[in-house]
PDB file of N, CA and C in Angstrom:
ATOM      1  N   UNK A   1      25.590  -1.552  21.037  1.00  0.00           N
ATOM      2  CA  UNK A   1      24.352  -0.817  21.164  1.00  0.00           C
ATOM      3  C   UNK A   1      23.190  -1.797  21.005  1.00  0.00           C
ATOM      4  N   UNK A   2      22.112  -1.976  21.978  1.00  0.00           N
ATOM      5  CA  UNK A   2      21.310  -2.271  21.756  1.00  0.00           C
ATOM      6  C   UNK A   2      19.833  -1.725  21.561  1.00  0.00           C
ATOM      7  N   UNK A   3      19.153  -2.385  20.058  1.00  0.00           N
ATOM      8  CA  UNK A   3      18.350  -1.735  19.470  1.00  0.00           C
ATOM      9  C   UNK A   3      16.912  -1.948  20.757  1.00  0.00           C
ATOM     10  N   UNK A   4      16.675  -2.516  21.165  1.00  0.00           N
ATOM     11  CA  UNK A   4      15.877  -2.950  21.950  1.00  0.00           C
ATOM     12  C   UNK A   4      15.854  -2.014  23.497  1.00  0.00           C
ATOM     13  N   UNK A   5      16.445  -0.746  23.416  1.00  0.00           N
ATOM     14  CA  UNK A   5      16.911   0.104  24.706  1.00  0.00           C
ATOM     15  C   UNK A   5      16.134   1.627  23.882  1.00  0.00           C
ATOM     16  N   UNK A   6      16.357   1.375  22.816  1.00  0.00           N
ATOM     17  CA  UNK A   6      15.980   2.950  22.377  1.00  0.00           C
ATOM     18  C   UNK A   6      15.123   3.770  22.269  1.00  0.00           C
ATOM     19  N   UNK A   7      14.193   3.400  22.789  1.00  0.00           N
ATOM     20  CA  UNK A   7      12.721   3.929  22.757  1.00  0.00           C
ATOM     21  C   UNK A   7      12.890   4.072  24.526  1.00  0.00           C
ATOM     22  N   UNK A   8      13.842   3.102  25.281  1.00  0.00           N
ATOM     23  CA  UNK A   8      13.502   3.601  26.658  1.00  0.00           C
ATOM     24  C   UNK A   8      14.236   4.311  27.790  1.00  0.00           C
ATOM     25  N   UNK A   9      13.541   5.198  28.107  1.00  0.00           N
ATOM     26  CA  UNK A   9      13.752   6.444  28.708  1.00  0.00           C
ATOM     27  C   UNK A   9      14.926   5.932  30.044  1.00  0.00           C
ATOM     28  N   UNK A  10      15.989   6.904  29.751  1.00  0.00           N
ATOM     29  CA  UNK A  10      16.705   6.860  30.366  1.00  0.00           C
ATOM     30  C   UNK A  10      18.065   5.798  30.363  1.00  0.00           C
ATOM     31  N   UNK A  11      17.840   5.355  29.285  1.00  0.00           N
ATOM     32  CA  UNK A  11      18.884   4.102  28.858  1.00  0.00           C
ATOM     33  C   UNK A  11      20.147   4.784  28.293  1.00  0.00           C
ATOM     34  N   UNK A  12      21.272   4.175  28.303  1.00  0.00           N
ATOM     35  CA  UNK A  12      22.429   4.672  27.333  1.00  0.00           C
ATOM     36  C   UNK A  12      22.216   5.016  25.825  1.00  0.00           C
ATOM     37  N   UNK A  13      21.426   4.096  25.309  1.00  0.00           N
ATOM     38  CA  UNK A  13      20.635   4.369  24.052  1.00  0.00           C
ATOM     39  C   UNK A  13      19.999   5.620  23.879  1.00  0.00           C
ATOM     40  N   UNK A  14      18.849   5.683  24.550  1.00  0.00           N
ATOM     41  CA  UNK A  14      17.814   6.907  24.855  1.00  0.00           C
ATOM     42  C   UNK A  14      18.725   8.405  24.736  1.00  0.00           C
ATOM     43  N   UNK A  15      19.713   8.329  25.802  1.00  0.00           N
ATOM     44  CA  UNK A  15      19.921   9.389  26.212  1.00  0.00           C
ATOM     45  C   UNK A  15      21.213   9.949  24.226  1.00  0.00           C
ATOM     46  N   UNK A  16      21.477   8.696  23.635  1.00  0.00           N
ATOM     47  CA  UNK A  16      22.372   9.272  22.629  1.00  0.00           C
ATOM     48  C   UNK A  16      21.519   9.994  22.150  1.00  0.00           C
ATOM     49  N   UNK A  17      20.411   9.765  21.229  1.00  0.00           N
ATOM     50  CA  UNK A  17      19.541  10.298  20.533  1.00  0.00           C
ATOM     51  C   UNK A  17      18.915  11.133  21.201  1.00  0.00           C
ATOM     52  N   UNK A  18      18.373  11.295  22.319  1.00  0.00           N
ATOM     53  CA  UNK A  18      17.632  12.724  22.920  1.00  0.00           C
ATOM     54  C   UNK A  18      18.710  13.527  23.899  1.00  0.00           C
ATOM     55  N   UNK A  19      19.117  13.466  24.198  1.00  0.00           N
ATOM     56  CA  UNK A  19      19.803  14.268  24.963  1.00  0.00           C
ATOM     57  C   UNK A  19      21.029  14.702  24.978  1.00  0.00           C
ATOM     58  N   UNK A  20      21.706  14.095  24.201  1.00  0.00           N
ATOM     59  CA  UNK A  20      23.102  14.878  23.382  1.00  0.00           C
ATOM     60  C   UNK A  20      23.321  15.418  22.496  1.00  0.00           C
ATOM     61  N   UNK A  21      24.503  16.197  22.478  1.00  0.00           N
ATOM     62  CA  UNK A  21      24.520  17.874  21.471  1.00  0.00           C
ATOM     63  C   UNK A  21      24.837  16.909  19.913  1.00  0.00           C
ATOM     64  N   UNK A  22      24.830  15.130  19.864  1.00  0.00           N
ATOM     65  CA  UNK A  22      25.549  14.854  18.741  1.00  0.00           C
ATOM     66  C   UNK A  22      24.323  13.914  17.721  1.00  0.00           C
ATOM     67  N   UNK A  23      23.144  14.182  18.691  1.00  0.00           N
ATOM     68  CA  UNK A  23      22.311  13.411  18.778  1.00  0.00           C
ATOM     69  C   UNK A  23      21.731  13.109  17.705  1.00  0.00           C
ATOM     70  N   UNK A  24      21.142  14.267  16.650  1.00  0.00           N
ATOM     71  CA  UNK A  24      21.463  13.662  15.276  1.00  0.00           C
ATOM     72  C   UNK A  24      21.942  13.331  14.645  1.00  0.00           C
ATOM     73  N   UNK A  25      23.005  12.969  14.452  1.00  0.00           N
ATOM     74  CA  UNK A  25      24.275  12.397  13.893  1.00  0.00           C
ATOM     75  C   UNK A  25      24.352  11.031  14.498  1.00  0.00           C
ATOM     76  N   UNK A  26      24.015  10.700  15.620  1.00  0.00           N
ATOM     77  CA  UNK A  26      23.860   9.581  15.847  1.00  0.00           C
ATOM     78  C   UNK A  26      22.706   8.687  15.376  1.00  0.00           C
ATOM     79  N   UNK A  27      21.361   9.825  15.533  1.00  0.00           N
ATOM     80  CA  UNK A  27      19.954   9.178  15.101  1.00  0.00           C
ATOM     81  C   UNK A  27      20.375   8.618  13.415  1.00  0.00           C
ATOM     82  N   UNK A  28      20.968   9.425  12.494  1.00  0.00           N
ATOM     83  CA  UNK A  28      21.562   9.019  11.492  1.00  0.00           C
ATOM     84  C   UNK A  28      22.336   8.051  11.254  1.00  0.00           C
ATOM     85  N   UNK A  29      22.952   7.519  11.830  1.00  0.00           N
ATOM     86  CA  UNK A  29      24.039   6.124  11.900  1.00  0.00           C
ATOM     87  C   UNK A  29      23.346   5.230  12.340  1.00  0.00           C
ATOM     88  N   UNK A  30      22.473   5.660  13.150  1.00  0.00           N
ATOM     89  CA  UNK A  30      21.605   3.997  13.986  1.00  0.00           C
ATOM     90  C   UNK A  30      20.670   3.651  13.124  1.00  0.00           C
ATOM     91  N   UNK A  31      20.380   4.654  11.956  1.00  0.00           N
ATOM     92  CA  UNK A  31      19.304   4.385  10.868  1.00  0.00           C
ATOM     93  C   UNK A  31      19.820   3.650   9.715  1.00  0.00           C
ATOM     94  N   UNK A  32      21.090   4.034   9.227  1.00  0.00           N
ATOM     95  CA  UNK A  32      22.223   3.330   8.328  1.00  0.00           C
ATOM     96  C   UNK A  32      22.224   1.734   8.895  1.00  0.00           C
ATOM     97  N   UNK A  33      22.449   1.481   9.988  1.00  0.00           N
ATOM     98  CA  UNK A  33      22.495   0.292  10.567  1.00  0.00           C
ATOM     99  C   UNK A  33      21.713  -0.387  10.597  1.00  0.00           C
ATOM    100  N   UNK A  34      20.354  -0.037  10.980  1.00  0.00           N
ATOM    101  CA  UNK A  34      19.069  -0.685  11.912  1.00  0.00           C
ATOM    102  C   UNK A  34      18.095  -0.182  10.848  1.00  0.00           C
ATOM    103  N   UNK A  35      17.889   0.567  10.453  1.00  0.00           N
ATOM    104  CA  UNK A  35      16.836   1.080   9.233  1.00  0.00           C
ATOM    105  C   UNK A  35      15.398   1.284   9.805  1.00  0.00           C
ATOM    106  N   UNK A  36      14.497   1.570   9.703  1.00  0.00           N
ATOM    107  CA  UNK A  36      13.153   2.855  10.754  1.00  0.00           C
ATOM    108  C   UNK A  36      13.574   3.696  10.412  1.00  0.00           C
ATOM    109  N   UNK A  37      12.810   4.499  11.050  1.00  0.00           N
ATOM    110  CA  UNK A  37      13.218   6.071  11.397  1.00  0.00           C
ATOM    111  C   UNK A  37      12.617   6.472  12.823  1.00  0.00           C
ATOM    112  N   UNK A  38      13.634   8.037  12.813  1.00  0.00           N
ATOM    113  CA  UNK A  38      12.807   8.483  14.353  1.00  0.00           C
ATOM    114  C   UNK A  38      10.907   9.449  14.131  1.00  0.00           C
ATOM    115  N   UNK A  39      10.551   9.325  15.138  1.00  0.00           N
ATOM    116  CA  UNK A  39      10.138  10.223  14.733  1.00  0.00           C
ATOM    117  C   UNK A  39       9.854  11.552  16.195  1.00  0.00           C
ATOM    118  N   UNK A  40       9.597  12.554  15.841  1.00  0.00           N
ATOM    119  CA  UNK A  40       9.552  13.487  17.409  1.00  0.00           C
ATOM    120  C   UNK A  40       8.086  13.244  17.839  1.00  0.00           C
ATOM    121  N   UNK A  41       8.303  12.686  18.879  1.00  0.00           N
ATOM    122  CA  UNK A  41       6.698  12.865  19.713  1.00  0.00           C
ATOM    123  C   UNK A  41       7.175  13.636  21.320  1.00  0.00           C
ATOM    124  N   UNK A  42       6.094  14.941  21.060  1.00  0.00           N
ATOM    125  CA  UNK A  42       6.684  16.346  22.086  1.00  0.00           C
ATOM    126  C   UNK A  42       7.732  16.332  22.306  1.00  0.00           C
ATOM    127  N   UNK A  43       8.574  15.829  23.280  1.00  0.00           N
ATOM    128  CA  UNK A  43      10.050  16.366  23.658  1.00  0.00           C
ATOM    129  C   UNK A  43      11.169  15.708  23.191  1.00  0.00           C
ATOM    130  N   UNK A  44      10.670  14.455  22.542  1.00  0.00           N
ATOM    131  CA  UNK A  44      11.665  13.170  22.382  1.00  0.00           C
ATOM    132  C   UNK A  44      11.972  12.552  20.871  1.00  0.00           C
ATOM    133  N   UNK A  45      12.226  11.764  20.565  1.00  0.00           N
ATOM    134  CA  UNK A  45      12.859  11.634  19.392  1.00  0.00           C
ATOM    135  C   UNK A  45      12.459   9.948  19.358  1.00  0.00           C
ATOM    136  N   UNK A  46      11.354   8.953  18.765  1.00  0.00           N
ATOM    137  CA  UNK A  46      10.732   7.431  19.323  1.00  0.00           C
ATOM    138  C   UNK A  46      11.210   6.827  17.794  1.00  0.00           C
ATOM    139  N   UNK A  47      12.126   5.427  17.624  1.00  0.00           N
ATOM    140  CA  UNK A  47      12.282   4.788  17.016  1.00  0.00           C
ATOM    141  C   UNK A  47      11.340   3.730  16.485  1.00  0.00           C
ATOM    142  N   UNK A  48      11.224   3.895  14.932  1.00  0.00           N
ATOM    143  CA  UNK A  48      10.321   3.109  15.169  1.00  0.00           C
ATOM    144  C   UNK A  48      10.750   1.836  13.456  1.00  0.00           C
ATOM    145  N   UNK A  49      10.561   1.281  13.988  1.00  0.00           N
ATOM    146  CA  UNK A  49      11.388   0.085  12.998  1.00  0.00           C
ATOM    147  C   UNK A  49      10.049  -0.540  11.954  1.00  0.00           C
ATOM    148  N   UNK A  50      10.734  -0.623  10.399  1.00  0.00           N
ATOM    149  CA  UNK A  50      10.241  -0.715   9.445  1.00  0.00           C
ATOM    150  C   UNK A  50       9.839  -2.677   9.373  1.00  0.00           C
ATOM    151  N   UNK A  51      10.248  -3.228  10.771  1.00  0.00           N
ATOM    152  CA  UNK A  51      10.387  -4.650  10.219  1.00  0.00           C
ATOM    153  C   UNK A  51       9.180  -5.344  10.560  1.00  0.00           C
ATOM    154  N   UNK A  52       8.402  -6.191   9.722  1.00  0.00           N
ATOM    155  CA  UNK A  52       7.569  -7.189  10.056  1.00  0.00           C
ATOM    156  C   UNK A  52       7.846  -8.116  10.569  1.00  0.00           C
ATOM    157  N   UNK A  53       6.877  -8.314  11.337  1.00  0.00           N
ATOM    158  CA  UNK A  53       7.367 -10.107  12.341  1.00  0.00           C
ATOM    159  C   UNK A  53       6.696 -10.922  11.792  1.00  0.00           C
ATOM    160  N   UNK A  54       7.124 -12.161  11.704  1.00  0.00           N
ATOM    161  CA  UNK A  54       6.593 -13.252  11.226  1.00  0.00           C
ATOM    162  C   UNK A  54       6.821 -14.255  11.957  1.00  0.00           C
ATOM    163  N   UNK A  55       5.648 -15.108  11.675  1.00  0.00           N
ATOM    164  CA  UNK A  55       5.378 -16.363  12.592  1.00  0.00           C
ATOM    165  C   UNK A  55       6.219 -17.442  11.541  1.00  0.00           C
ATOM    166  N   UNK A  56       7.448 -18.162  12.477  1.00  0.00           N
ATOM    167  CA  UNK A  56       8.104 -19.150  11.980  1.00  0.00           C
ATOM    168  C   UNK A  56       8.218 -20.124  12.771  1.00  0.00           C
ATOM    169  N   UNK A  57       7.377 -21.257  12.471  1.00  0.00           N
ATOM    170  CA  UNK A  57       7.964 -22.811  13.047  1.00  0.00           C
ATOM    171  C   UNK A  57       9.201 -23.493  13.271  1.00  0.00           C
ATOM    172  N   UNK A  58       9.754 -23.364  14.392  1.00  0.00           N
ATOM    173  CA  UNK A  58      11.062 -24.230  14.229  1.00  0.00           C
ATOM    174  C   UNK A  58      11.168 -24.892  13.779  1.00  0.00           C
ATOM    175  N   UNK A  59      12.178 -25.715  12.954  1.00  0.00           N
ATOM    176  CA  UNK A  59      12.110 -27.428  12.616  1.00  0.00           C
ATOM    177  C   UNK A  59      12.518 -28.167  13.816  1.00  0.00           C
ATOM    178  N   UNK A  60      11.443 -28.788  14.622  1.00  0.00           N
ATOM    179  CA  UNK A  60      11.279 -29.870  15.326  1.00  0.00           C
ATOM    180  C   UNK A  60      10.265 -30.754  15.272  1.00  0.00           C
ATOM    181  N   UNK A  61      11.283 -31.669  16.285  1.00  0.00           N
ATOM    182  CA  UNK A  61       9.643 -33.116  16.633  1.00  0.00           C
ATOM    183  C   UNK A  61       8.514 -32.666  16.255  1.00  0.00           C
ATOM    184  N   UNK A  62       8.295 -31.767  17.310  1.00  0.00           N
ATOM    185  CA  UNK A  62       6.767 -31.985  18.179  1.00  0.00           C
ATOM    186  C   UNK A  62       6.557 -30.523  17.005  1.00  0.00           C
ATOM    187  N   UNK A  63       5.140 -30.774  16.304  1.00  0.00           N
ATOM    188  CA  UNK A  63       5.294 -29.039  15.765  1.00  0.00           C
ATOM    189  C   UNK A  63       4.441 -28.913  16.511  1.00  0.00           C
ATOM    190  N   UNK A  64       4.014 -27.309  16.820  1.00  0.00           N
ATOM    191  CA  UNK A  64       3.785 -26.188  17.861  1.00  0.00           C
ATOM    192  C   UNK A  64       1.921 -25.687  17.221  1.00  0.00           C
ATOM    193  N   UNK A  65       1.197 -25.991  17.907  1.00  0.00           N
ATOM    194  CA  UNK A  65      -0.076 -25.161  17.516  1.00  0.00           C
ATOM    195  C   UNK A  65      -0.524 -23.794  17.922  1.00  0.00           C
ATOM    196  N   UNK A  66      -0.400 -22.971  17.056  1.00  0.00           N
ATOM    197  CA  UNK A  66      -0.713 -21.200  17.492  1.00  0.00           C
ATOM    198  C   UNK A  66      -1.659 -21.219  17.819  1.00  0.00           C
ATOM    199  N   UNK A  67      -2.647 -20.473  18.742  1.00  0.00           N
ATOM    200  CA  UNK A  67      -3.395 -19.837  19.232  1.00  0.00           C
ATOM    201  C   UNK A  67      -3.318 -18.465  19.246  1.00  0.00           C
ATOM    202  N   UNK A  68      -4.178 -17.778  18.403  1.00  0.00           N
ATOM    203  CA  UNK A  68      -4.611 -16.003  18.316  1.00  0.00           C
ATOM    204  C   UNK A  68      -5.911 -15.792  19.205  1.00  0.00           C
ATOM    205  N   UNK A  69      -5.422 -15.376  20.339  1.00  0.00           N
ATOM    206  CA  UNK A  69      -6.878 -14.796  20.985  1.00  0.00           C
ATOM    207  C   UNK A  69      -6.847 -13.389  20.939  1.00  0.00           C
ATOM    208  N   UNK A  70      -8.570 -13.009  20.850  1.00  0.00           N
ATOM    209  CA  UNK A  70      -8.314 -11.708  20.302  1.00  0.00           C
ATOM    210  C   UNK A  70      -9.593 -11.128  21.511  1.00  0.00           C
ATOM    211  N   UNK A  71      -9.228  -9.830  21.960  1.00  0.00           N
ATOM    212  CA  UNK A  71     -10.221  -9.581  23.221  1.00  0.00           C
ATOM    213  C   UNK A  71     -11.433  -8.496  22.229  1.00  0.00           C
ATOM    214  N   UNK A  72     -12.295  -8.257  23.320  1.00  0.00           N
ATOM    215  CA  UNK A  72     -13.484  -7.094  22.749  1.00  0.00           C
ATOM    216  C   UNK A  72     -12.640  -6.212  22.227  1.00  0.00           C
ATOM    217  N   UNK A  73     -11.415  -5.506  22.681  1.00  0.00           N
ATOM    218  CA  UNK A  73     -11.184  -4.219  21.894  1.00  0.00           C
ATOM    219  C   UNK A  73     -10.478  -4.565  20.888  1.00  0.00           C
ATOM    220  N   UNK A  74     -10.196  -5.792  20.379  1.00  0.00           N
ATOM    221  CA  UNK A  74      -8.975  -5.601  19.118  1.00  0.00           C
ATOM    222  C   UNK A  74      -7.829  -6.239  19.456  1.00  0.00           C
ATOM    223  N   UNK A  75      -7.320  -6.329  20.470  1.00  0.00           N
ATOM    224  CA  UNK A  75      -6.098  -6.676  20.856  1.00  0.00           C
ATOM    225  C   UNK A  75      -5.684  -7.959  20.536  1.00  0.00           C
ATOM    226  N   UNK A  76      -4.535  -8.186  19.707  1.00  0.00           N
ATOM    227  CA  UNK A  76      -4.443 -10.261  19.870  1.00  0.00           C
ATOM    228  C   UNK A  76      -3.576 -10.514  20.446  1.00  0.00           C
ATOM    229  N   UNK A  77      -3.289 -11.483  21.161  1.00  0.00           N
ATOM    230  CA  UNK A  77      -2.529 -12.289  21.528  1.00  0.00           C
ATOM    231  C   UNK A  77      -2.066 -13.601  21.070  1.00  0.00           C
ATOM    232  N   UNK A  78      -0.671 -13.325  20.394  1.00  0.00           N
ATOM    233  CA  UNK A  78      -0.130 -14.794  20.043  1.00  0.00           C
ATOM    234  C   UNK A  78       0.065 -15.922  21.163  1.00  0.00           C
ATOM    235  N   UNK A  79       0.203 -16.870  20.903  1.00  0.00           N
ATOM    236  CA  UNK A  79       0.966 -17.669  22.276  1.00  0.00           C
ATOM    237  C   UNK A  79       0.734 -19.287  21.314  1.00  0.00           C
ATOM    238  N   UNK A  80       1.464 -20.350  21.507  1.00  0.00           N
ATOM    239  CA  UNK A  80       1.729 -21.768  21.672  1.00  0.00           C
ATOM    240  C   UNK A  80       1.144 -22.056  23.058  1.00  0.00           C
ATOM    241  N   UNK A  81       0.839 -21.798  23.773  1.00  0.00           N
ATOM    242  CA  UNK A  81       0.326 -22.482  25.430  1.00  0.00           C
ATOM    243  C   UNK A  81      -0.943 -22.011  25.541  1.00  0.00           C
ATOM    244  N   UNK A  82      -2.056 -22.700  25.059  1.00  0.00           N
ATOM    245  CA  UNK A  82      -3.695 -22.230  24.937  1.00  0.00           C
ATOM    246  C   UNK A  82      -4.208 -22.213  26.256  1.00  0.00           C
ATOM    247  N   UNK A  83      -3.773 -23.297  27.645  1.00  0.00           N
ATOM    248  CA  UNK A  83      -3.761 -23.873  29.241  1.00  0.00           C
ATOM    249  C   UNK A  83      -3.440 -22.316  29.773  1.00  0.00           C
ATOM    250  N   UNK A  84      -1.890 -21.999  29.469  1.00  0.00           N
ATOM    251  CA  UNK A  84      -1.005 -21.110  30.230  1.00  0.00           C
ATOM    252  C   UNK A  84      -2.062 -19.760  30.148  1.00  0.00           C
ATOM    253  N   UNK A  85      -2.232 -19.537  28.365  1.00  0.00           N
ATOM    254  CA  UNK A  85      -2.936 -18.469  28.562  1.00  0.00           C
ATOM    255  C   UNK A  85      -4.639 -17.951  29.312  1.00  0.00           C
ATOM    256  N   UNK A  86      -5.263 -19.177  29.021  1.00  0.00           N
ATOM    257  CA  UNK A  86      -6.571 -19.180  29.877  1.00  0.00           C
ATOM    258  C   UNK A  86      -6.321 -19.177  31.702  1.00  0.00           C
ATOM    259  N   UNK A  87      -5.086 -20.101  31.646  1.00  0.00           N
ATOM    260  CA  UNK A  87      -4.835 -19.631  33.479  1.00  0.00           C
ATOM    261  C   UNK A  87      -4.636 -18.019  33.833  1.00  0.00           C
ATOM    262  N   UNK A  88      -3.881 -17.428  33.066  1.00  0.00           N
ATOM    263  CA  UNK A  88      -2.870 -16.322  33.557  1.00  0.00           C
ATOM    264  C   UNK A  88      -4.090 -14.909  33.279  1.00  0.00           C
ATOM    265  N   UNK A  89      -5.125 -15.334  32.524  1.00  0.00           N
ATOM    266  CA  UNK A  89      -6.206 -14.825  32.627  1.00  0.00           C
ATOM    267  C   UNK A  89      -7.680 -14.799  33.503  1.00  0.00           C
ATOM    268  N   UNK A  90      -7.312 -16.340  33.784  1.00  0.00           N
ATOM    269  CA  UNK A  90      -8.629 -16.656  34.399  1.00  0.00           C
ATOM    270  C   UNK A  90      -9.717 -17.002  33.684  1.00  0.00           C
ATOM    271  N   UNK A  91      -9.779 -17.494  32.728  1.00  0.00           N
ATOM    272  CA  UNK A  91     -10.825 -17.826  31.774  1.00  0.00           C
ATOM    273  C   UNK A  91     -10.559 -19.390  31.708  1.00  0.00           C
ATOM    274  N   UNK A  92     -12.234 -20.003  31.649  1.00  0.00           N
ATOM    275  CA  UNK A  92     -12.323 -21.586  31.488  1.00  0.00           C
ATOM    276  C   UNK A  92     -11.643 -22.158  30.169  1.00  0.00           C
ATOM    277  N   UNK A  93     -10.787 -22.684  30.504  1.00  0.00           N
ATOM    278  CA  UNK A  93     -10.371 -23.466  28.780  1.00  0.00           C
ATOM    279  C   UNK A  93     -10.634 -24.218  28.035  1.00  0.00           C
ATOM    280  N   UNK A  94     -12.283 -24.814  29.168  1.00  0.00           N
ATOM    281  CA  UNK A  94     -13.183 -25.808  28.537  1.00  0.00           C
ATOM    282  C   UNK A  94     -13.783 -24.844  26.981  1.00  0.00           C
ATOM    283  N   UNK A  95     -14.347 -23.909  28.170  1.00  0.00           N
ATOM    284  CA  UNK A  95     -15.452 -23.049  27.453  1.00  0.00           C
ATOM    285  C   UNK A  95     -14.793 -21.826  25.997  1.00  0.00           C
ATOM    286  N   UNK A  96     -13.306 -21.828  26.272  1.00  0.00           N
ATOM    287  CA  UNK A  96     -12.888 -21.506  25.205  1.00  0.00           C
ATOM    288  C   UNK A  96     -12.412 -22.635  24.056  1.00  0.00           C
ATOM    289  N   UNK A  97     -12.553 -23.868  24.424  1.00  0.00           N
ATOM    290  CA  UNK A  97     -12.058 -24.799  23.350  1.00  0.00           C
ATOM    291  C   UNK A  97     -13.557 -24.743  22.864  1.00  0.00           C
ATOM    292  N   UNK A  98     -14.954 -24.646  23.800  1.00  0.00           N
ATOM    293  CA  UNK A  98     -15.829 -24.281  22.995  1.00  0.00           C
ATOM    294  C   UNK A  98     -15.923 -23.084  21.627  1.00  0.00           C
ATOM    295  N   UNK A  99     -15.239 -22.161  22.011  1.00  0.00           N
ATOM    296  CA  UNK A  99     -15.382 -21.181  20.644  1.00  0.00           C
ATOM    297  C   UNK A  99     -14.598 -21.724  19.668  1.00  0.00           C
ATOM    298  N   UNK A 100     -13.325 -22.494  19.967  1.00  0.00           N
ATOM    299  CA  UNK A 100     -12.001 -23.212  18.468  1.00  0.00           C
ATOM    300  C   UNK A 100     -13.460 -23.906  17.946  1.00  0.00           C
ATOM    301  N   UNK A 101     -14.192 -24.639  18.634  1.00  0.00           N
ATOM    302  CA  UNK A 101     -14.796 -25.747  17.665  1.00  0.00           C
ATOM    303  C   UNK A 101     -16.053 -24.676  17.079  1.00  0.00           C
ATOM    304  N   UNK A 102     -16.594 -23.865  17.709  1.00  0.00           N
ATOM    305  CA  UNK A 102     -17.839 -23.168  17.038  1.00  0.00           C
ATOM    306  C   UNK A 102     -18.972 -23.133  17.679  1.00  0.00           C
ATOM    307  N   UNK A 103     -18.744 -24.108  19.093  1.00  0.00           N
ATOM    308  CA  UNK A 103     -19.883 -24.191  19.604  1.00  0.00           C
ATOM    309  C   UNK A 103     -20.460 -22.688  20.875  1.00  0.00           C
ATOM    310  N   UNK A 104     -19.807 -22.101  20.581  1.00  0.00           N
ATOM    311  CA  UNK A 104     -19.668 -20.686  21.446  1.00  0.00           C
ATOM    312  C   UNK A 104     -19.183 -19.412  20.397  1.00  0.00           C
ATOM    313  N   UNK A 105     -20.237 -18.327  20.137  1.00  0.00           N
ATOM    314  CA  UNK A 105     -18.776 -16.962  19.880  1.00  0.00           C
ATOM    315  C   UNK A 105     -17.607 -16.561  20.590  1.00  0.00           C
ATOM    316  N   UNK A 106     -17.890 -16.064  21.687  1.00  0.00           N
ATOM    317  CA  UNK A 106     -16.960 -15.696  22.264  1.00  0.00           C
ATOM    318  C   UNK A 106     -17.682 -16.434  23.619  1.00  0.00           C
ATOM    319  N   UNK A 107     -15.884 -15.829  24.755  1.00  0.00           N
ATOM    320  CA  UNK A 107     -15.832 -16.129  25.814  1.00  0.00           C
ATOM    321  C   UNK A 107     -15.439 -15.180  26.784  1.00  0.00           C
ATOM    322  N   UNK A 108     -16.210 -14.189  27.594  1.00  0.00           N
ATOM    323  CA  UNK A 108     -15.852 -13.313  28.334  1.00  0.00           C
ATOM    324  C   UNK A 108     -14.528 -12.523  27.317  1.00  0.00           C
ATOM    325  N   UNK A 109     -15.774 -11.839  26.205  1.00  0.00           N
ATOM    326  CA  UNK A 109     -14.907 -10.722  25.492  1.00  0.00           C
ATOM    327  C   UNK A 109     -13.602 -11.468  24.719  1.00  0.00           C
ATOM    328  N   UNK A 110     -13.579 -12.987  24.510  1.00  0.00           N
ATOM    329  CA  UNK A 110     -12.327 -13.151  23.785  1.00  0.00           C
ATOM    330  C   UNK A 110     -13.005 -13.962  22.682  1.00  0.00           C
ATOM    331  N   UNK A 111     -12.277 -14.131  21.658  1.00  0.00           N
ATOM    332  CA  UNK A 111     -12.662 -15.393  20.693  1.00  0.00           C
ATOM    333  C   UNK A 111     -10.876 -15.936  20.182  1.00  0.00           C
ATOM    334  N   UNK A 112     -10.404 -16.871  19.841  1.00  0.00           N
ATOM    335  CA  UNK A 112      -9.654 -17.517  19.156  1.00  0.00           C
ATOM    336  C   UNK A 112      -9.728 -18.447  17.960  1.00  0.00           C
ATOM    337  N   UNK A 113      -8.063 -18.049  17.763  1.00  0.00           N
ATOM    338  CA  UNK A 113      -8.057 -19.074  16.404  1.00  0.00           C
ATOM    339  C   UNK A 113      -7.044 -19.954  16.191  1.00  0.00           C
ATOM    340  N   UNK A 114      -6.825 -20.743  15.799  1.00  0.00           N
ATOM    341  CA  UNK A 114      -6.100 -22.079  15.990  1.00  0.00           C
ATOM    342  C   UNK A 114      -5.200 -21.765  14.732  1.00  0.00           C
ATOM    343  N   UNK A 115      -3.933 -22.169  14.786  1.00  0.00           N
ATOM    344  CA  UNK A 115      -3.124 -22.196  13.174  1.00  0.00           C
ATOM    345  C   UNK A 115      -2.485 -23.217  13.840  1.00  0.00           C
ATOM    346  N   UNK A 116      -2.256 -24.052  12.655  1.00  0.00           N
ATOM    347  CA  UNK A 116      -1.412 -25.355  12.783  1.00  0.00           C
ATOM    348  C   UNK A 116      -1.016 -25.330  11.822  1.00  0.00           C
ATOM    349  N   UNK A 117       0.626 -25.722  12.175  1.00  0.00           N
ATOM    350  CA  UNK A 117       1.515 -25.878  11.476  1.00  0.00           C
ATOM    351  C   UNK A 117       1.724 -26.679  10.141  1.00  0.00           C
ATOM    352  N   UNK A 118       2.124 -26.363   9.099  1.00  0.00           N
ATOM    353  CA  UNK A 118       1.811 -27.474   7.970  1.00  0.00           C
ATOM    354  C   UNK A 118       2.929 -27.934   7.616  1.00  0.00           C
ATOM    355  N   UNK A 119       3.241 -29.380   7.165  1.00  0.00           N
ATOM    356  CA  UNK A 119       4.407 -29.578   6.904  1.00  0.00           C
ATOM    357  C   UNK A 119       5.006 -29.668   5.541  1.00  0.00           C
ATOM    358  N   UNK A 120       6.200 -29.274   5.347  1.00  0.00           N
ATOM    359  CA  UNK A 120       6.818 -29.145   3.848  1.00  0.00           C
ATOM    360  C   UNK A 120       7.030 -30.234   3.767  1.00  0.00           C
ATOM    361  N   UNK A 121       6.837 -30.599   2.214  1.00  0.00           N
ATOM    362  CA  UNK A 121       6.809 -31.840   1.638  1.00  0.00           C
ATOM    363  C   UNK A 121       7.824 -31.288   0.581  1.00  0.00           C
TER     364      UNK A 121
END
């Protein structure tokens, strides 16, 4: 079973929990296992998992610099590729390395933030 199917409609997953006569009994075992809970939104039954994500550095060479861009409404975006993400948007990456340093607020509704990795000693 994969946990990553269950929220979507029409999957082998989906259909245990909403649409079979055993379906609570199952929503119950996948909770024993996986831990969340469901909850009913109108017709359906939406998993929703108790786990925090966390940002972890691999141990390698090269360490990895985060970039959090965050748009006008709230939204952030993680990513390691500061280039990839200003392309796939369309935004100058000059003019956003202007906001990392301070010399700009924002940039067409975005601002970012830099985390770099620290190393254990």
């Amino acid at each position: 079973m994969n946990p990553d199917n269950v929220n979507k409609r029409n999957t082998r997953e989906w259909a245990l929990f909403n649409g079979n006569s055993k379906s609570e009994l199952n929503r119950s075992k996948f909770i024993e296992k996986y831990g969340g809970e469901f909850k009913k939104i109108r017709a359906e039954w939406v998993w929703e998992s108790r786990v925090k994500k966390t940002i972890e550095f691999a141990h390698t060479k090269k360490k990895r610099t985060i970039y959090i861009f965050t748009d006008k409404d709230g939204i952030k975006y993680i990513t390691d590729n500061f280039e990839g993400f200003c392309r796939d948007r369309k935004i100058n990456s000059s003019a956003m390395y202007d906001v990392i340093s301070g010399k700009r607020k924002s940039f067409k509704g975005f601002i970012v933030e830099r985390i770099q990795p620290q190393d254990k000693s």
